[in-house]
C-alpha atoms as a PDB file:
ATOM      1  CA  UNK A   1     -94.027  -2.062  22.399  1.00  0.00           C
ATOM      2  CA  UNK A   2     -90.131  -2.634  23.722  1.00  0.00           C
ATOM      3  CA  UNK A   3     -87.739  -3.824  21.173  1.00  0.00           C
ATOM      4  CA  UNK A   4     -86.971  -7.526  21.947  1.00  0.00           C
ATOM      5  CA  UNK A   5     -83.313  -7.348  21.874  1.00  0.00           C
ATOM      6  CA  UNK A   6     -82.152  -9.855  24.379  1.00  0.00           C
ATOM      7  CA  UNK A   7     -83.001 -13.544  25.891  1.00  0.00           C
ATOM      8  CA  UNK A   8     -82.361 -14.778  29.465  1.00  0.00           C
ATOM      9  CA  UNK A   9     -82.560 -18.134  31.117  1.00  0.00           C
ATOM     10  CA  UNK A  10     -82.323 -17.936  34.733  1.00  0.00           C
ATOM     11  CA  UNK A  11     -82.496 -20.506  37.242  1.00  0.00           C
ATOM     12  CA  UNK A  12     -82.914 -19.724  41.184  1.00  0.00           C
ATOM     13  CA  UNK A  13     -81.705 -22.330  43.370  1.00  0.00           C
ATOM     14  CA  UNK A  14     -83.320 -21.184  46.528  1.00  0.00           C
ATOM     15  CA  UNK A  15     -81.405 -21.780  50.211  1.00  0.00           C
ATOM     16  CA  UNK A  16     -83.964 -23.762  52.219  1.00  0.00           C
ATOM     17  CA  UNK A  17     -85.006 -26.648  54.434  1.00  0.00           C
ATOM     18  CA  UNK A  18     -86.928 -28.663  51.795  1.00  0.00           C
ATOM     19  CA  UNK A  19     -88.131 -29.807  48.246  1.00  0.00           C
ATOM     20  CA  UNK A  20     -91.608 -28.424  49.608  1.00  0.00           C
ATOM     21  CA  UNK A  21     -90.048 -24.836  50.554  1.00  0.00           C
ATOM     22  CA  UNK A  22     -88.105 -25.084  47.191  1.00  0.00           C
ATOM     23  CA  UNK A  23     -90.679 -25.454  44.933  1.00  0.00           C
ATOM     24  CA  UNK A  24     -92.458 -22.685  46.913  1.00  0.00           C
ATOM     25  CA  UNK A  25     -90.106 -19.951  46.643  1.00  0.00           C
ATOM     26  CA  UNK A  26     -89.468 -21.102  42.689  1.00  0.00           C
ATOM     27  CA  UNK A  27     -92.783 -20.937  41.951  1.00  0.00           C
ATOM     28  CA  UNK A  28     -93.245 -17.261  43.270  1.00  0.00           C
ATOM     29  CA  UNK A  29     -90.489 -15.990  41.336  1.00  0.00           C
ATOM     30  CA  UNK A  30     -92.211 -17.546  37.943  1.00  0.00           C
ATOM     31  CA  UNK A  31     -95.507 -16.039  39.005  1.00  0.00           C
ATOM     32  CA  UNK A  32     -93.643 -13.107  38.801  1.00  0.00           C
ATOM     33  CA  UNK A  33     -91.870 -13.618  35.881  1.00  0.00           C
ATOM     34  CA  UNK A  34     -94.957 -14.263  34.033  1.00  0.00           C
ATOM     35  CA  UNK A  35     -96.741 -11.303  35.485  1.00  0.00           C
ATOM     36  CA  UNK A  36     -94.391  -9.044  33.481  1.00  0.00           C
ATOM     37  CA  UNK A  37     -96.259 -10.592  30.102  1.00  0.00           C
ATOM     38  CA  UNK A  38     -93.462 -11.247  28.203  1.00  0.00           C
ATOM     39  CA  UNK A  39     -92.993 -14.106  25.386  1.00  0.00           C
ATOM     40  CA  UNK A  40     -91.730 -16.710  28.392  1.00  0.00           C
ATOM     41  CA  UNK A  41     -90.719 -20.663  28.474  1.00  0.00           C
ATOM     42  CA  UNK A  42     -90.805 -22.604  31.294  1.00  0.00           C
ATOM     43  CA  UNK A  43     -88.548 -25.434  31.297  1.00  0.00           C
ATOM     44  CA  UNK A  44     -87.698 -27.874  34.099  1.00  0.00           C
ATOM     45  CA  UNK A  45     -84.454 -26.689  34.925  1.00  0.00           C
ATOM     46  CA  UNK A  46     -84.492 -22.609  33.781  1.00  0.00           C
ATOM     47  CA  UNK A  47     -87.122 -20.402  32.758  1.00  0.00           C
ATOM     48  CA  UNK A  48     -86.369 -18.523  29.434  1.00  0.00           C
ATOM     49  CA  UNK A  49     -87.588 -14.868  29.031  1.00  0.00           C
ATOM     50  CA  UNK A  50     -87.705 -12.409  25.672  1.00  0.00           C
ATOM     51  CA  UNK A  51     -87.562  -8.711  25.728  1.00  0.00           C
ATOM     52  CA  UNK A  52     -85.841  -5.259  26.401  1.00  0.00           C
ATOM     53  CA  UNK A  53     -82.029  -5.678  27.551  1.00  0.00           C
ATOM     54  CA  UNK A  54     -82.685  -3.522  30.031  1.00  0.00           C
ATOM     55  CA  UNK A  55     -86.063  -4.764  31.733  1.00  0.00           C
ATOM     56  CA  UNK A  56     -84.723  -8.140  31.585  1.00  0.00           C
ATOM     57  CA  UNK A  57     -81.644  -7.711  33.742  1.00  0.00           C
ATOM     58  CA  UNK A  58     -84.017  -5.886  36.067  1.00  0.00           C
ATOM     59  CA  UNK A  59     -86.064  -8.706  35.751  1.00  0.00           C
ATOM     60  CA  UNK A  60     -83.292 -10.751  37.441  1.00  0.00           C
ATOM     61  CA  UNK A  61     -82.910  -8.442  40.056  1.00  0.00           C
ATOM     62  CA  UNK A  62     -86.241  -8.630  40.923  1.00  0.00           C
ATOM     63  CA  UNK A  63     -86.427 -12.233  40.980  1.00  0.00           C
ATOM     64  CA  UNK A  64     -83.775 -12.505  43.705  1.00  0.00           C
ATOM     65  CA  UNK A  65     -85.787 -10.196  45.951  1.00  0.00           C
ATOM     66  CA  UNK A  66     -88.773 -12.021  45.403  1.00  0.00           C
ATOM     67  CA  UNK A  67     -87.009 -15.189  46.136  1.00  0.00           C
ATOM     68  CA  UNK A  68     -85.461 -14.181  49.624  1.00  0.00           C
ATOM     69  CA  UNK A  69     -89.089 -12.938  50.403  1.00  0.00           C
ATOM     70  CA  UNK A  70     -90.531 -16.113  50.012  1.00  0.00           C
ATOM     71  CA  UNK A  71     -88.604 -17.570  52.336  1.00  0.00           C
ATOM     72  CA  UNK A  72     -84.922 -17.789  51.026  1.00  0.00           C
ATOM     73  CA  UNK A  73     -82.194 -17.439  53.293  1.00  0.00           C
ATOM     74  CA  UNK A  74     -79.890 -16.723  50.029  1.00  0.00           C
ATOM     75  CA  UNK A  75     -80.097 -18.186  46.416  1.00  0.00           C
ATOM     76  CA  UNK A  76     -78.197 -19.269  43.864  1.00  0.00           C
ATOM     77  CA  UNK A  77     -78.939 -18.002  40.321  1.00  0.00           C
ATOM     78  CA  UNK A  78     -77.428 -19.689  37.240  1.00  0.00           C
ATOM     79  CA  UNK A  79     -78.217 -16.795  34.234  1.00  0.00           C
ATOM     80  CA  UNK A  80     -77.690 -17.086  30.603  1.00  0.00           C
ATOM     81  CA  UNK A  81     -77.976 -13.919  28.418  1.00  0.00           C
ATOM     82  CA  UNK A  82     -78.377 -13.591  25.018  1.00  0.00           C
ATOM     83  CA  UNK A  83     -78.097 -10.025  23.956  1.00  0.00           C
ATOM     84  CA  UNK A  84     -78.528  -8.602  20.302  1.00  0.00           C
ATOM     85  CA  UNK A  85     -78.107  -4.880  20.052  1.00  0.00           C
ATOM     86  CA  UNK A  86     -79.282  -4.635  15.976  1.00  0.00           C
ATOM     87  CA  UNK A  87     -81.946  -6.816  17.180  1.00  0.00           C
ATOM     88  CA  UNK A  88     -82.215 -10.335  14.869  1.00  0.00           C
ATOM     89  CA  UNK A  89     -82.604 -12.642  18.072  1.00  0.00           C
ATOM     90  CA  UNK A  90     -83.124 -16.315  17.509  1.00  0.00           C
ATOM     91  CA  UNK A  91     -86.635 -16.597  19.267  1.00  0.00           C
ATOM     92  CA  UNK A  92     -87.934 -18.631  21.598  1.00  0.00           C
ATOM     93  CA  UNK A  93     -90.441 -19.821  19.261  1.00  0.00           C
ATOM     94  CA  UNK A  94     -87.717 -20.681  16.072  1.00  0.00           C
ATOM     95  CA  UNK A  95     -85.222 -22.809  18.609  1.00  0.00           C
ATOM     96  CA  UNK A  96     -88.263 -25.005  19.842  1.00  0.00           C
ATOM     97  CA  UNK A  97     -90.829 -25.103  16.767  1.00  0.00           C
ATOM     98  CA  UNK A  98     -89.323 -28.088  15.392  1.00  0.00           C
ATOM     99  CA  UNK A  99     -89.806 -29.678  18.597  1.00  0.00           C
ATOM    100  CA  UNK A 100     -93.432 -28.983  19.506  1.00  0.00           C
END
């Protein structure tokens, strides 16, 4: 198993004609994201991911091509990192417990 050294939120803003087309494009790229079976959040806004720095930030990379394949003319992506070398990341799970 990878070391879970680093969160990411990302959130793709998809160039398109519509809300339809929108939510079409965003929903491939979180089909994807979940795909890669990692401790994930969805959130209405941003979808938060836990894991390897490295397979995160190809994570993003990824999700951009998926995006423009879907039907994107370009994108938008809005990306929060949280990266802990030493490890000691404050999960997913302890910044929402409280409030589930």
């Amino acid at each position: 198993m990878k070391e879970v050294n680093a969160s990411i939120a990302i959130q793709v803003l998809p160039d398109v004609k519509n809300n339809d087309e929108l939510i079409k494009v965003v929903d491939e790229v979180i089909s994807y994201i979940k795909s890669k079976n990692l401790k994930t959040h969805v959130g209405p806004f941003e979808t938060t991911i836990e894991g390897n720095y490295e397979e995160l930030m190809e994570i993003i990379k990824e999700c951009h091509i998926i995006a423009i394949k879907a039907g994107a003319e370009g994108l938008m992506s809005y990306i929060k990192v949280n990266y802990k070398p030493k490890g000691d990341l404050l999960s997913i799970d302890k910044k929402l417990s409280k409030y589930n």
